[in-house]
Every structure is written in C-alpha cells, then in structure tokens.
N, C-alpha and C. Protein backbone atom coordinates (compact mmCIF):
# COMPACT_ATOMS: atom_id res chain seq x y z
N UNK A 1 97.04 70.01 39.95
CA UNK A 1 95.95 70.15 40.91
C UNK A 1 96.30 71.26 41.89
N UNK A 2 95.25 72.22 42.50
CA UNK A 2 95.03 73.00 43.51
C UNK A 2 95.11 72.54 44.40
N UNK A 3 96.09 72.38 45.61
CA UNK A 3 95.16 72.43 46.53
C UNK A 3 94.99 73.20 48.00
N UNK A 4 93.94 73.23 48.08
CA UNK A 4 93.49 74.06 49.24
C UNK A 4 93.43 73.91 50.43
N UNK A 5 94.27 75.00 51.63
CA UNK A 5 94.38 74.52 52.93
C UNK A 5 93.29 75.61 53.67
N UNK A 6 92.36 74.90 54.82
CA UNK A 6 91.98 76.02 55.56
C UNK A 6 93.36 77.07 56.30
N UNK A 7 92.54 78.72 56.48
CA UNK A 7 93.59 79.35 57.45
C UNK A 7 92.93 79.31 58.45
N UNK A 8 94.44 79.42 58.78
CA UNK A 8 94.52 79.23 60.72
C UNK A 8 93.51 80.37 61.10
N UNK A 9 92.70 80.37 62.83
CA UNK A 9 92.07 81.74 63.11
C UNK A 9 93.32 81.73 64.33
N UNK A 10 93.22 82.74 64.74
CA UNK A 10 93.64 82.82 66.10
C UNK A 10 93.35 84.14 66.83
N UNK A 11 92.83 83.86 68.17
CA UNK A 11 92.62 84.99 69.05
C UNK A 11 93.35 84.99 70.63
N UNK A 12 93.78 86.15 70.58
CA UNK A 12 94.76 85.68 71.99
C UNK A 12 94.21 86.54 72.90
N UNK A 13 92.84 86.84 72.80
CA UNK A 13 91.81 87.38 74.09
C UNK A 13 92.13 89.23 74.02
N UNK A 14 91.83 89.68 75.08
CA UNK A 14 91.19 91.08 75.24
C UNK A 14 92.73 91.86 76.10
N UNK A 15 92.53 92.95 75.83
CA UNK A 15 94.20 93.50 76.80
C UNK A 15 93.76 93.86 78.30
N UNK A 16 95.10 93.35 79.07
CA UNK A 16 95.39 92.86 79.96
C UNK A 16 95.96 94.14 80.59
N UNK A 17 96.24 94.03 82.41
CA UNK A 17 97.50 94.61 82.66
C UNK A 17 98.12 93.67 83.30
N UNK A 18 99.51 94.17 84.17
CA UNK A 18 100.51 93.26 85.09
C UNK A 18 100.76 94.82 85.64
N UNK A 19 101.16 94.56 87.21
CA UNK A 19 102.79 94.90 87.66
C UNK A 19 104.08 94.73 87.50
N UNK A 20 104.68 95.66 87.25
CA UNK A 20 106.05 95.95 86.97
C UNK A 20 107.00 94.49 87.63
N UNK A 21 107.27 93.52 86.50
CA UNK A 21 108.35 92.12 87.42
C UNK A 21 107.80 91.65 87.21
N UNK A 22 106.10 91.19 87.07
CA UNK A 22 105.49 89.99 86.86
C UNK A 22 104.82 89.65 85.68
N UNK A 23 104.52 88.14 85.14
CA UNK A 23 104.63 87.75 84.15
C UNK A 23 103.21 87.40 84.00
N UNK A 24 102.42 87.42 82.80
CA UNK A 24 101.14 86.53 82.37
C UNK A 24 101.13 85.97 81.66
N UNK A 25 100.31 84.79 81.29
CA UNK A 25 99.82 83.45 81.02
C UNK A 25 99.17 84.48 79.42
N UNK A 26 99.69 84.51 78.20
CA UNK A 26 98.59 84.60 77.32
C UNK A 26 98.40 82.88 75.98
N UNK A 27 97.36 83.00 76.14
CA UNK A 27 96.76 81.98 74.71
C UNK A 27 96.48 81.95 73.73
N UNK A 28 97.12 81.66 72.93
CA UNK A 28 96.56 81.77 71.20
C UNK A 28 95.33 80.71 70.74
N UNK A 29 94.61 81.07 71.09
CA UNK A 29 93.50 80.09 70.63
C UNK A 29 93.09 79.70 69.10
N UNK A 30 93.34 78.28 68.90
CA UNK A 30 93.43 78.58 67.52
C UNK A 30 91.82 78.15 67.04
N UNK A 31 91.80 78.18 65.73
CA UNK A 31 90.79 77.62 64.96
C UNK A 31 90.87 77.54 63.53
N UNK A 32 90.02 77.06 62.83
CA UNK A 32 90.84 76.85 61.17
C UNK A 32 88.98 77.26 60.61
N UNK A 33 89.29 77.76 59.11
CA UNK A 33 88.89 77.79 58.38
C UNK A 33 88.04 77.17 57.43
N UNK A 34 86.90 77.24 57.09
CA UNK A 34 86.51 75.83 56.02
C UNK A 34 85.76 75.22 56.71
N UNK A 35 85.46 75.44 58.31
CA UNK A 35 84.03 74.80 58.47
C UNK A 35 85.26 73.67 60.19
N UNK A 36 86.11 73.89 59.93
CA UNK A 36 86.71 72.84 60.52
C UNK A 36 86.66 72.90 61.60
N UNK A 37 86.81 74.16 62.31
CA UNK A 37 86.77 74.25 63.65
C UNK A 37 88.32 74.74 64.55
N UNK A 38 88.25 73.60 65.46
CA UNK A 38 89.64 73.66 65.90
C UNK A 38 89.81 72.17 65.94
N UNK A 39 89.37 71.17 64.88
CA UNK A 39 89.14 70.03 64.69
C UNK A 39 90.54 69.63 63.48
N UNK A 40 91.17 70.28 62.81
CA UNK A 40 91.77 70.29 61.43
C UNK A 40 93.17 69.58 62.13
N UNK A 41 93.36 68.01 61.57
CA UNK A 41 94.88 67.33 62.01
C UNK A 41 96.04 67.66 62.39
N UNK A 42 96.32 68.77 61.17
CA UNK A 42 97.94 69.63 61.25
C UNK A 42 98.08 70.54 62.27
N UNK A 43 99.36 70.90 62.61
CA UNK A 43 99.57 71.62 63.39
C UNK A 43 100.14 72.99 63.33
N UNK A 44 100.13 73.82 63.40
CA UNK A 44 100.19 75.39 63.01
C UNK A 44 101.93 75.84 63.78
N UNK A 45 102.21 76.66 62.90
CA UNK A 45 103.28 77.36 63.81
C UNK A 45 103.11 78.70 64.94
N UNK A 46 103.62 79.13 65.57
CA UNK A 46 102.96 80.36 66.73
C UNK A 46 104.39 81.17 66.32
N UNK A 47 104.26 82.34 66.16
CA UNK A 47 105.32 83.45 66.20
C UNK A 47 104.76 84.83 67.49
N UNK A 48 105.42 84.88 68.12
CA UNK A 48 105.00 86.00 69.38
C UNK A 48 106.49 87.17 69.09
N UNK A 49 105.79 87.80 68.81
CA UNK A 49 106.72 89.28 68.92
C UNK A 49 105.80 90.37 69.81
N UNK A 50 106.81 91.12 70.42
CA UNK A 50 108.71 91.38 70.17
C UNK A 50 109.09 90.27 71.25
N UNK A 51 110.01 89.55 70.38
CA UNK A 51 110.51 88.25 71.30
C UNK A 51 110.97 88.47 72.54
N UNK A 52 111.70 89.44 72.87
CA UNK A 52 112.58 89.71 73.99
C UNK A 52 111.75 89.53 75.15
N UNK A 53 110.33 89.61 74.87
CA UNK A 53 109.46 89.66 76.26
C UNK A 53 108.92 88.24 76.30
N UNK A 54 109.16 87.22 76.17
CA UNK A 54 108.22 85.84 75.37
C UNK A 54 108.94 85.27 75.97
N UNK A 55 108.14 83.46 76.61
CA UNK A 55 108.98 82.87 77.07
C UNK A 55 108.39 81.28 76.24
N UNK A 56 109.00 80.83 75.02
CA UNK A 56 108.24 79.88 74.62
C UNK A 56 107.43 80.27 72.94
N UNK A 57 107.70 79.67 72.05
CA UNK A 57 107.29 79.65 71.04
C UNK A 57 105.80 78.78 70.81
N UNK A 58 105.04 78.34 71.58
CA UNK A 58 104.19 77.54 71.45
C UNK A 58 102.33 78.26 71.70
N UNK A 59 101.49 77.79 71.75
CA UNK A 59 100.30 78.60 71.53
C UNK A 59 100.10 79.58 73.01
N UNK A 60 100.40 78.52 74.12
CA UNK A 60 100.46 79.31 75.34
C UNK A 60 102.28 79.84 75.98
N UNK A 61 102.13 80.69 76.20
CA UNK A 61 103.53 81.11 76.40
C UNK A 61 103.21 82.13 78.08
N UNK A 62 104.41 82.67 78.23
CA UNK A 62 104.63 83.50 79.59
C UNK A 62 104.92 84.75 78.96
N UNK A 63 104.44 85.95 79.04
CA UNK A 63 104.75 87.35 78.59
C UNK A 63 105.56 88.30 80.19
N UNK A 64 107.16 88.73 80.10
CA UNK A 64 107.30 89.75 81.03
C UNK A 64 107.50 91.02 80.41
N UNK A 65 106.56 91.90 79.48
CA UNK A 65 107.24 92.98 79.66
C UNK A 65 107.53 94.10 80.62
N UNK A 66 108.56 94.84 80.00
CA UNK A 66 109.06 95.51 81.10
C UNK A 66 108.45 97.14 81.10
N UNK A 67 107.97 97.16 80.04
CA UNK A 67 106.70 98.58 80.11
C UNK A 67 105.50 98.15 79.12
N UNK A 68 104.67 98.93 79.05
CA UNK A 68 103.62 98.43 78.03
C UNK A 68 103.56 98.34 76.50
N UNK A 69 103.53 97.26 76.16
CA UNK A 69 103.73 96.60 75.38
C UNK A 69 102.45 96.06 74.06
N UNK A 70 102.31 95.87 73.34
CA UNK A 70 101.56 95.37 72.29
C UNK A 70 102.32 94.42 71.56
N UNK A 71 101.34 93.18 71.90
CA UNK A 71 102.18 91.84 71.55
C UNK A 71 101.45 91.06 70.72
N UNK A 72 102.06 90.66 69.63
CA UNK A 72 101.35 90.29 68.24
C UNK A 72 101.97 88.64 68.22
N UNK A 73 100.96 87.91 67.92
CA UNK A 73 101.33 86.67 67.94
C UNK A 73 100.22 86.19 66.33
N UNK A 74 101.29 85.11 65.38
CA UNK A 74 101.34 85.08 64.37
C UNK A 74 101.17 83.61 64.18
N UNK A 75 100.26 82.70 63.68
CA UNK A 75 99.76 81.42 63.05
C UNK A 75 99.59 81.35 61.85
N UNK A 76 100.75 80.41 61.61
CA UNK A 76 100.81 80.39 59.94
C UNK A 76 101.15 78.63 59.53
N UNK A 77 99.98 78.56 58.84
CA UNK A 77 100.50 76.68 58.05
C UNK A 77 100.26 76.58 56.71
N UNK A 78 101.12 75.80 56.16
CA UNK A 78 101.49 76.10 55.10
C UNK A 78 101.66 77.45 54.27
N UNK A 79 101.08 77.90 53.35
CA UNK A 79 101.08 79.63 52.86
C UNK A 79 100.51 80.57 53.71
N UNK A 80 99.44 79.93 54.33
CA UNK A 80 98.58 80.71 54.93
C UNK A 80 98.77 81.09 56.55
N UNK A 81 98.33 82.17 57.35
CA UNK A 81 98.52 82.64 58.22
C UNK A 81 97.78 84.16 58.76
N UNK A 82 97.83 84.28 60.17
CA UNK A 82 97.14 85.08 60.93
C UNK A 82 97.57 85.41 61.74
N UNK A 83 97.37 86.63 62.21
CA UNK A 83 97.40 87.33 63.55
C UNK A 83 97.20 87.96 64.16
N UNK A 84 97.06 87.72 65.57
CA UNK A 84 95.97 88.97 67.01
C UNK A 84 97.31 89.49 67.30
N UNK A 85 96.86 90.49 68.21
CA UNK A 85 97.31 91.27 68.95
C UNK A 85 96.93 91.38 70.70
N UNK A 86 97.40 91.52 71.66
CA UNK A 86 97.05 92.12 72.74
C UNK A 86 97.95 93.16 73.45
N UNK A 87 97.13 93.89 73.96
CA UNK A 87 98.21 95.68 74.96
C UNK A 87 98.31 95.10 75.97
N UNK A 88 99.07 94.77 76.36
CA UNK A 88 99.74 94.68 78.18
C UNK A 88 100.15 95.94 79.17
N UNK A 89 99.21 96.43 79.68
CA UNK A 89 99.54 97.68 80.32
C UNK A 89 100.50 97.24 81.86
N UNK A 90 101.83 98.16 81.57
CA UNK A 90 102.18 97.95 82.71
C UNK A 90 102.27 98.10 83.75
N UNK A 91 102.21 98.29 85.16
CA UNK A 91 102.22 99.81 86.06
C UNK A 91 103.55 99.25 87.55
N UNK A 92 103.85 100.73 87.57
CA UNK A 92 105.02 100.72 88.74
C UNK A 92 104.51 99.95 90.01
N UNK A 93 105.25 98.99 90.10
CA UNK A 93 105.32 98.35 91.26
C UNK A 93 105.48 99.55 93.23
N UNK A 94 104.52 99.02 93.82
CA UNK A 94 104.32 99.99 95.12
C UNK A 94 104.64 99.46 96.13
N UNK A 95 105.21 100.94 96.71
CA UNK A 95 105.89 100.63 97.84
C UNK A 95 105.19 100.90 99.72
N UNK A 96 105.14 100.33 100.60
CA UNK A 96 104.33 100.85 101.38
C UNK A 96 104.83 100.36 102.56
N UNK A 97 104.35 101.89 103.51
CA UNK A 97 105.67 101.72 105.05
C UNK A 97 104.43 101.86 106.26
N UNK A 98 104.02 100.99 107.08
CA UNK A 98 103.16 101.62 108.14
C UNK A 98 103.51 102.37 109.36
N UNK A 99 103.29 102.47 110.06
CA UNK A 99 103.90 103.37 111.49
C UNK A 99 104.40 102.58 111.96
N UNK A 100 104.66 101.13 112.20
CA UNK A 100 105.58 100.39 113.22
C UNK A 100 105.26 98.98 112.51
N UNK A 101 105.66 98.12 113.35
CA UNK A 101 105.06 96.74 113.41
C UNK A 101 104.30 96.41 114.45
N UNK A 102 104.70 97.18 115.33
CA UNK A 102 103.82 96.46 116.64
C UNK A 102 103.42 97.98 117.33
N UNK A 103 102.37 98.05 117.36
CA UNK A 103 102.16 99.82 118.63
C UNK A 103 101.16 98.83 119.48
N UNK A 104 101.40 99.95 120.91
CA UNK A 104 100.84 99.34 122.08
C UNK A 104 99.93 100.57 122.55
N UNK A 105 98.94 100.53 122.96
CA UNK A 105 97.85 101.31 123.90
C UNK A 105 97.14 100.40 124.84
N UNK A 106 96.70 101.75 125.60
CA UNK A 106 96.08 101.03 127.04
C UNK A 106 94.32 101.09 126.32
N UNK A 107 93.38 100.01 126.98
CA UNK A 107 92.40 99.82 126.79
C UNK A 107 91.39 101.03 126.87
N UNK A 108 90.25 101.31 126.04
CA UNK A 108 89.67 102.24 126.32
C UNK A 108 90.34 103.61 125.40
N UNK A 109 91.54 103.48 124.83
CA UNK A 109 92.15 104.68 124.10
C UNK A 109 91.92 104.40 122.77
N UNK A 110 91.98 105.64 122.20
CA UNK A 110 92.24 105.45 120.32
C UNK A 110 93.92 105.46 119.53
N UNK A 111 94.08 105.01 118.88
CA UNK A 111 95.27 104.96 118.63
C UNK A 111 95.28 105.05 116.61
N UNK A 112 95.97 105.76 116.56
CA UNK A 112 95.67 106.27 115.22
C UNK A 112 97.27 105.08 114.06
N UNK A 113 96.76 104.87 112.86
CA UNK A 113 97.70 104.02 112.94
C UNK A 113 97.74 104.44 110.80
N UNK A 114 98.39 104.88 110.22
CA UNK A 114 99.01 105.45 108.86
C UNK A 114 99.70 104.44 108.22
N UNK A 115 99.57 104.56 106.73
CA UNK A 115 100.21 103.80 106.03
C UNK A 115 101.04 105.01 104.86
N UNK A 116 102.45 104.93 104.88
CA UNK A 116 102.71 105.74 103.46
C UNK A 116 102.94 104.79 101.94
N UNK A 117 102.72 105.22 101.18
CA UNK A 117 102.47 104.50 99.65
C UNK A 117 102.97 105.31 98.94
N UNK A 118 103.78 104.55 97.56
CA UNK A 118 104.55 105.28 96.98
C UNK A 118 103.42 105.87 95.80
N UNK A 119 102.17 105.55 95.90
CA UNK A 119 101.44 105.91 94.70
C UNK A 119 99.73 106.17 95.90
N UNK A 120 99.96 107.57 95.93
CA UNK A 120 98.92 108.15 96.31
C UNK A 120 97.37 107.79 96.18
N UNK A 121 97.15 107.54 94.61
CA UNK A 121 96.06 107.07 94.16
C UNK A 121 95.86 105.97 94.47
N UNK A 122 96.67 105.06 95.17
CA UNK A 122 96.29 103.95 94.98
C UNK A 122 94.65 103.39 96.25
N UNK A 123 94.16 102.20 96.01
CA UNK A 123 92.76 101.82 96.84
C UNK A 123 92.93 101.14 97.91
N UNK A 124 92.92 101.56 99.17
CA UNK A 124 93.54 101.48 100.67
C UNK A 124 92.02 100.50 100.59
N UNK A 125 92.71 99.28 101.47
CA UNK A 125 91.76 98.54 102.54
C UNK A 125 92.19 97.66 103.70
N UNK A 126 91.45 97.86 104.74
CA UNK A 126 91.93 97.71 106.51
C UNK A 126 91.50 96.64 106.21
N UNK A 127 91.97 95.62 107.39
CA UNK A 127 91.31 94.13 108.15
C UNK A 127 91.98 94.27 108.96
N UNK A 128 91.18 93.71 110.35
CA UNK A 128 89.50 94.06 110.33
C UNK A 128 88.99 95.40 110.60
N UNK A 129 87.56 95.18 110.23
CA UNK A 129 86.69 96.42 110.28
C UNK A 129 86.72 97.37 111.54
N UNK A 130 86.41 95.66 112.30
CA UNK A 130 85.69 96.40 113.73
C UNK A 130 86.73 97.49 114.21
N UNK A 131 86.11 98.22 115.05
CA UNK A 131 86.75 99.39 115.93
C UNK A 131 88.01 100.73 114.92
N UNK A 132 87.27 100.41 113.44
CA UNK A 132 87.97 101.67 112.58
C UNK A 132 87.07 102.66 112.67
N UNK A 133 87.71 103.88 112.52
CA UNK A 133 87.33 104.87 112.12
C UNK A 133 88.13 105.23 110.95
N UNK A 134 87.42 105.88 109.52
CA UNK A 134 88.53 106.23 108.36
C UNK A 134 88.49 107.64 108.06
N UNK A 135 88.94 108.79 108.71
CA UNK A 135 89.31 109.70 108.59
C UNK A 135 89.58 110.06 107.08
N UNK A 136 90.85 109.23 106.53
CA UNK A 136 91.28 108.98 105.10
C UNK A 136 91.91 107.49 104.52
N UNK A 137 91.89 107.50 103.85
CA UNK A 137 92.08 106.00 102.92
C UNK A 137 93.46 105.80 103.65
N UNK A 138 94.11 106.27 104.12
CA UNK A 138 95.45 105.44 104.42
C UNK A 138 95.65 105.97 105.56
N UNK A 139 94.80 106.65 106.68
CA UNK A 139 95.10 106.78 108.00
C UNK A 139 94.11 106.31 108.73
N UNK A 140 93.96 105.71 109.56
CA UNK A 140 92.90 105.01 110.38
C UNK A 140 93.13 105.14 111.64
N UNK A 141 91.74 105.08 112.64
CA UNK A 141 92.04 105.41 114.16
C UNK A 141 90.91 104.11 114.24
N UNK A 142 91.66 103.48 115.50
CA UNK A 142 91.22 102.33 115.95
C UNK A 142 91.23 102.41 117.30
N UNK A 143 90.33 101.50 117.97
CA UNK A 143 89.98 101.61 119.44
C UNK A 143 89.07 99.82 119.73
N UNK A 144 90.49 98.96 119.39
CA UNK A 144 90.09 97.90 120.12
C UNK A 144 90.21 97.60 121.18
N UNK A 145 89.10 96.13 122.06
CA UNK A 145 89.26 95.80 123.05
C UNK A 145 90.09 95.08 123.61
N UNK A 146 90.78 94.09 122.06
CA UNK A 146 91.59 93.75 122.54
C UNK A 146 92.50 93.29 121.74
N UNK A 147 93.79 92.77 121.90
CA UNK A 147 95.12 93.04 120.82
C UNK A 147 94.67 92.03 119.55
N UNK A 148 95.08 92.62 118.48
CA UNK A 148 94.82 91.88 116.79
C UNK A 148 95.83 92.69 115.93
N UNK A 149 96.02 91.47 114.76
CA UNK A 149 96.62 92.41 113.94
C UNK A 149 95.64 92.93 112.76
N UNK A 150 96.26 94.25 112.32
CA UNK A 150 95.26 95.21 111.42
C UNK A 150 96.34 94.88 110.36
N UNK A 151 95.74 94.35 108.99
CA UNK A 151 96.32 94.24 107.59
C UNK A 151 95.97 95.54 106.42
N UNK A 152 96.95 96.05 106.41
CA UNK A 152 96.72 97.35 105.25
C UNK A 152 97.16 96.40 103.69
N UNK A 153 96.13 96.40 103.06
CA UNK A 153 96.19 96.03 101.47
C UNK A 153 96.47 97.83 100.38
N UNK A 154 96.95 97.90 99.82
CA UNK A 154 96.74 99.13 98.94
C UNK A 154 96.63 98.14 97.31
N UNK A 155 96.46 99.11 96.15
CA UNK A 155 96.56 98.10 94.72
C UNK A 155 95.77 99.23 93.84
N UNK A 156 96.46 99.21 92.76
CA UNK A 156 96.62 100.37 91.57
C UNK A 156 97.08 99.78 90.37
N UNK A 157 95.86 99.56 89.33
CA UNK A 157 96.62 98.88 87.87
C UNK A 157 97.17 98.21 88.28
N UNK A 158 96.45 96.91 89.04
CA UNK A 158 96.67 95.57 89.00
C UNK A 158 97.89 95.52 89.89
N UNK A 159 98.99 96.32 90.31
CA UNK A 159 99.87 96.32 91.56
C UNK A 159 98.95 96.29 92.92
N UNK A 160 99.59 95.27 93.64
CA UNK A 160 99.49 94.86 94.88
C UNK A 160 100.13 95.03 95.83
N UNK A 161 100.26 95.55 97.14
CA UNK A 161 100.73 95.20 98.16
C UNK A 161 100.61 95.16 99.48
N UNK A 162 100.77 94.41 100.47
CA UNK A 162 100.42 94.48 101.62
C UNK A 162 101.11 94.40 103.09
N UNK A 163 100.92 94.64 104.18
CA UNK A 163 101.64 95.10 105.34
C UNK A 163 100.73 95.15 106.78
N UNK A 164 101.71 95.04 107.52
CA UNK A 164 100.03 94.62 108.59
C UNK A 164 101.34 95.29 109.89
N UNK A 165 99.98 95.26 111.08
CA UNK A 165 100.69 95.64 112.18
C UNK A 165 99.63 95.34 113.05
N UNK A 166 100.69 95.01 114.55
CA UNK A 166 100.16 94.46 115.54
C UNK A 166 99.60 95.36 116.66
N UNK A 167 98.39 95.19 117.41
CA UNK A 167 98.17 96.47 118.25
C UNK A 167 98.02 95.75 119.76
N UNK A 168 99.42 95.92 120.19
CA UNK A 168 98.96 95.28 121.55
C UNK A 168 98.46 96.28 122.45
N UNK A 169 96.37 95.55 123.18
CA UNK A 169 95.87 96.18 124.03
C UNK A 169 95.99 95.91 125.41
N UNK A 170 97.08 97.16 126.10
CA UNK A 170 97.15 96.34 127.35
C UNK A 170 95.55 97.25 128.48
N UNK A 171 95.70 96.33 129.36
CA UNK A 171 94.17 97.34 130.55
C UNK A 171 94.61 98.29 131.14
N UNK A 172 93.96 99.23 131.50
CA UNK A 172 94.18 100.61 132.02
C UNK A 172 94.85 100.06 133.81
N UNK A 173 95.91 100.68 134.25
CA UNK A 173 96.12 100.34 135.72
C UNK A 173 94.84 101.20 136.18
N UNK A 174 94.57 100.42 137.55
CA UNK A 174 94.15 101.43 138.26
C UNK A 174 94.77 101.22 139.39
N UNK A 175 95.12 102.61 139.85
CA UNK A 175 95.80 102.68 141.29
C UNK A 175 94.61 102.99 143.01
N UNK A 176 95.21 102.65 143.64
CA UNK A 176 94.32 102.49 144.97
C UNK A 176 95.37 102.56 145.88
N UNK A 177 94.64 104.32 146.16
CA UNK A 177 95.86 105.34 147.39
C UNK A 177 95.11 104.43 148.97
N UNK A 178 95.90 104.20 149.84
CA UNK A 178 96.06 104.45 151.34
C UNK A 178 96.75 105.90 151.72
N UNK A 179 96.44 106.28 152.96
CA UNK A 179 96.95 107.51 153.48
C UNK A 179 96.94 106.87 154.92
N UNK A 180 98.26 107.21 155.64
CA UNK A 180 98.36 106.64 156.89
C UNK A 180 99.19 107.79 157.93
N UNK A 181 98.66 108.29 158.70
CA UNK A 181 97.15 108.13 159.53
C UNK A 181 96.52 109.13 158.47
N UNK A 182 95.20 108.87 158.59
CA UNK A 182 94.23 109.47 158.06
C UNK A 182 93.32 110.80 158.60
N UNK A 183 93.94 110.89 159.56
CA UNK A 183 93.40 112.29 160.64
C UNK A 183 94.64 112.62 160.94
N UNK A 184 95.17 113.98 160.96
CA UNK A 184 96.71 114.87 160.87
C UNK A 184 96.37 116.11 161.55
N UNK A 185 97.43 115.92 162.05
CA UNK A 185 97.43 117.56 162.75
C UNK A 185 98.54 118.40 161.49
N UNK A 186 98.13 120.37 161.80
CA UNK A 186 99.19 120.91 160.70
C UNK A 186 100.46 120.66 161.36
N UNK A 187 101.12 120.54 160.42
CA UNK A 187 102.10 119.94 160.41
C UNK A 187 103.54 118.45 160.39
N UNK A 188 101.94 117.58 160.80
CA UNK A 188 102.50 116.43 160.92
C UNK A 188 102.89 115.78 159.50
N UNK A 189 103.57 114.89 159.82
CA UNK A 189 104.13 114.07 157.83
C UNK A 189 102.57 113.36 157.75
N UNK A 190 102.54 112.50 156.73
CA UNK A 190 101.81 111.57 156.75
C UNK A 190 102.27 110.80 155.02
N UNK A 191 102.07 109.47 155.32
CA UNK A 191 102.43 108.42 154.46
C UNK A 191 101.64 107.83 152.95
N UNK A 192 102.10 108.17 151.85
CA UNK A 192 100.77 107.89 150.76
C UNK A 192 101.44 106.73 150.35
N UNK A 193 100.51 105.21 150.35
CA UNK A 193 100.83 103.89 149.86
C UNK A 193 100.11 104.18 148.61
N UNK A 194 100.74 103.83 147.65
CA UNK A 194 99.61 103.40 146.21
C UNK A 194 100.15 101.84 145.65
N UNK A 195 98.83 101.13 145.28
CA UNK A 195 98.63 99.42 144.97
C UNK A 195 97.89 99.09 143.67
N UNK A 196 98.88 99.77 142.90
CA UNK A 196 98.62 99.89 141.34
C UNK A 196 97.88 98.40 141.11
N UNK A 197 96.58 98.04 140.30
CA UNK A 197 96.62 96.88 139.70
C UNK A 197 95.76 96.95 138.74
N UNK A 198 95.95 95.40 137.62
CA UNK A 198 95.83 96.23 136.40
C UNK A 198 94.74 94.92 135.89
C-alpha cells in the first residue's frame, strides 16, 4: 500500500528590518496540504538557517542578525517538506549628543538648542511643539514661557534614539535706580542705589 501524507505549507511573512543588537520575533506559520488546513494531528519539524543567528528550533523563534541577512526556514514531515524565506535588513545603530542637559535663559529670549547624530539622514522630532521654531531638522530655536523639558527623538531603518534637555526659564531682573540727592551742583558726588528685582 501507498501511502499518502499531506505537505507541510509554511509562510514566515514579508521582510522585515531591525537595528544593529536587536532581535525579532519571526513565525513559521504552518498549514498542510490535502484540504486540511492547519487542522492535520502530526507535528512538523522547523529548520531555520543560517543557525548562528536563531534562537530556538521551533515554529516561532528570536532572529539576531548581525548584518542583513536572508533567513530560510524549512518544514518537513515525513518525506515531504517546505520552505519560506525572509530578508532582515539591518541598519547601524545611532548615536546622538544635544547641546547640554540643562541650558538656562531669561524669559522673553530665544535660545537655540542642536542635536548632533551619527546618521545625518536620519527623521528629527521635538516635544513639545509649542514655542519651536525649525530652522533645520536637528537645530531648533525655542522661546518658552516657562521651564520644560524638550525631547529630541531621531530614527532611520527602524533605529531609534532619544535624548531630551531641560530649559530652565528664569524672569528678566528688572532693576530700579535711586539717585541721591537728585538736584547737584558741578561738581558735587552723588550716590546711585540700584534694587534689582526679579
């Protein structure tokens, strides 16, 4: 007697990227042959190459590669067997420095505030909005009323990173001269009080 096993299907979805160090979740989704579905009793074997990047022989596994990669994962029961593929694009992890942690201005001023990034191209975004001006994607002039912190996000092929800084707004002094005496002959001294308050 013949006999006949459905083959395995399997699809392990559409290509992906990561940042450089971090790992993704891929799935071998299975299904069988013959009408069955993903209904069929037995259980299939999973092969994921190139192993070195794989964490786990089973349908869902952890992928780190360390550059981009094309990763073939293989379902096979009894004679029969299949297999997808997915590209894992990788990209350099970014680096990013702002002008301080904390800058201080007096109320009423602009204060201009830069981010450097190790990847130029990458997509600059401020929080919060209010009181920006964007000159360019990674230099900003701000003129709040009053102290907050401003969060710089940058992110390029799925790399992330972020950095923030504090803007303490202090109030403008104002000073308030006395002059004593206030009527002088030439020559005489005369006394200047100032009663800075702020």
């Amino acid at each position: 007697a013949v006999e006949v096993f459905p083959t395995p299907l399997v699809n392990v979805g559409g290509d992906q990227f990561i940042c450089l160090g971090d790992s993704i979740l891929l799935n071998g989704t299975l299904s069988w042959s013959g009408g069955y579905g993903s209904d069929y009793p037995e259980e299939a074997t999973y092969t994921w190459n190139p192993s070195e990047y794989i964490n786990g022989t089973t349908a869902t596994i952890f992928a780190s590669p360390v550059e981009t990669e094309v990763i073939t994962v293989t379902v096979s029961h009894e004679q029969c067997e299949t297999s997808d593929e997915i590209r894992i694009d990788v990209f350099e992890a970014l680096d990013m420095e702002l002008t301080a942690d904390t800058l201080y201005m007096c109320l009423g001023d602009t204060l201009n505030i830069s981010a450097t990034v190790s990847r130029s191209s990458a997509f600059f975004n401020w929080e919060p909005a209010e009181w920006v001006e964007r000159p360019m994607p990674s230099n900003i002039l701000v003129s709040p009323t009053m102290s907050l912190l401003y969060k710089a996000r940058a992110e390029l092929g799925g790399c992330i990173i972020e950095d923030s800084v504090f803007v303490n707004v202090r109030p403008t002094p104002v000073a308030d001269i006395s002059v004593e005496p206030s009527v002088i002959c030439l020559g005489d001294p005369v006394t200047f009080e100032s009663d800075p308050t702020t």
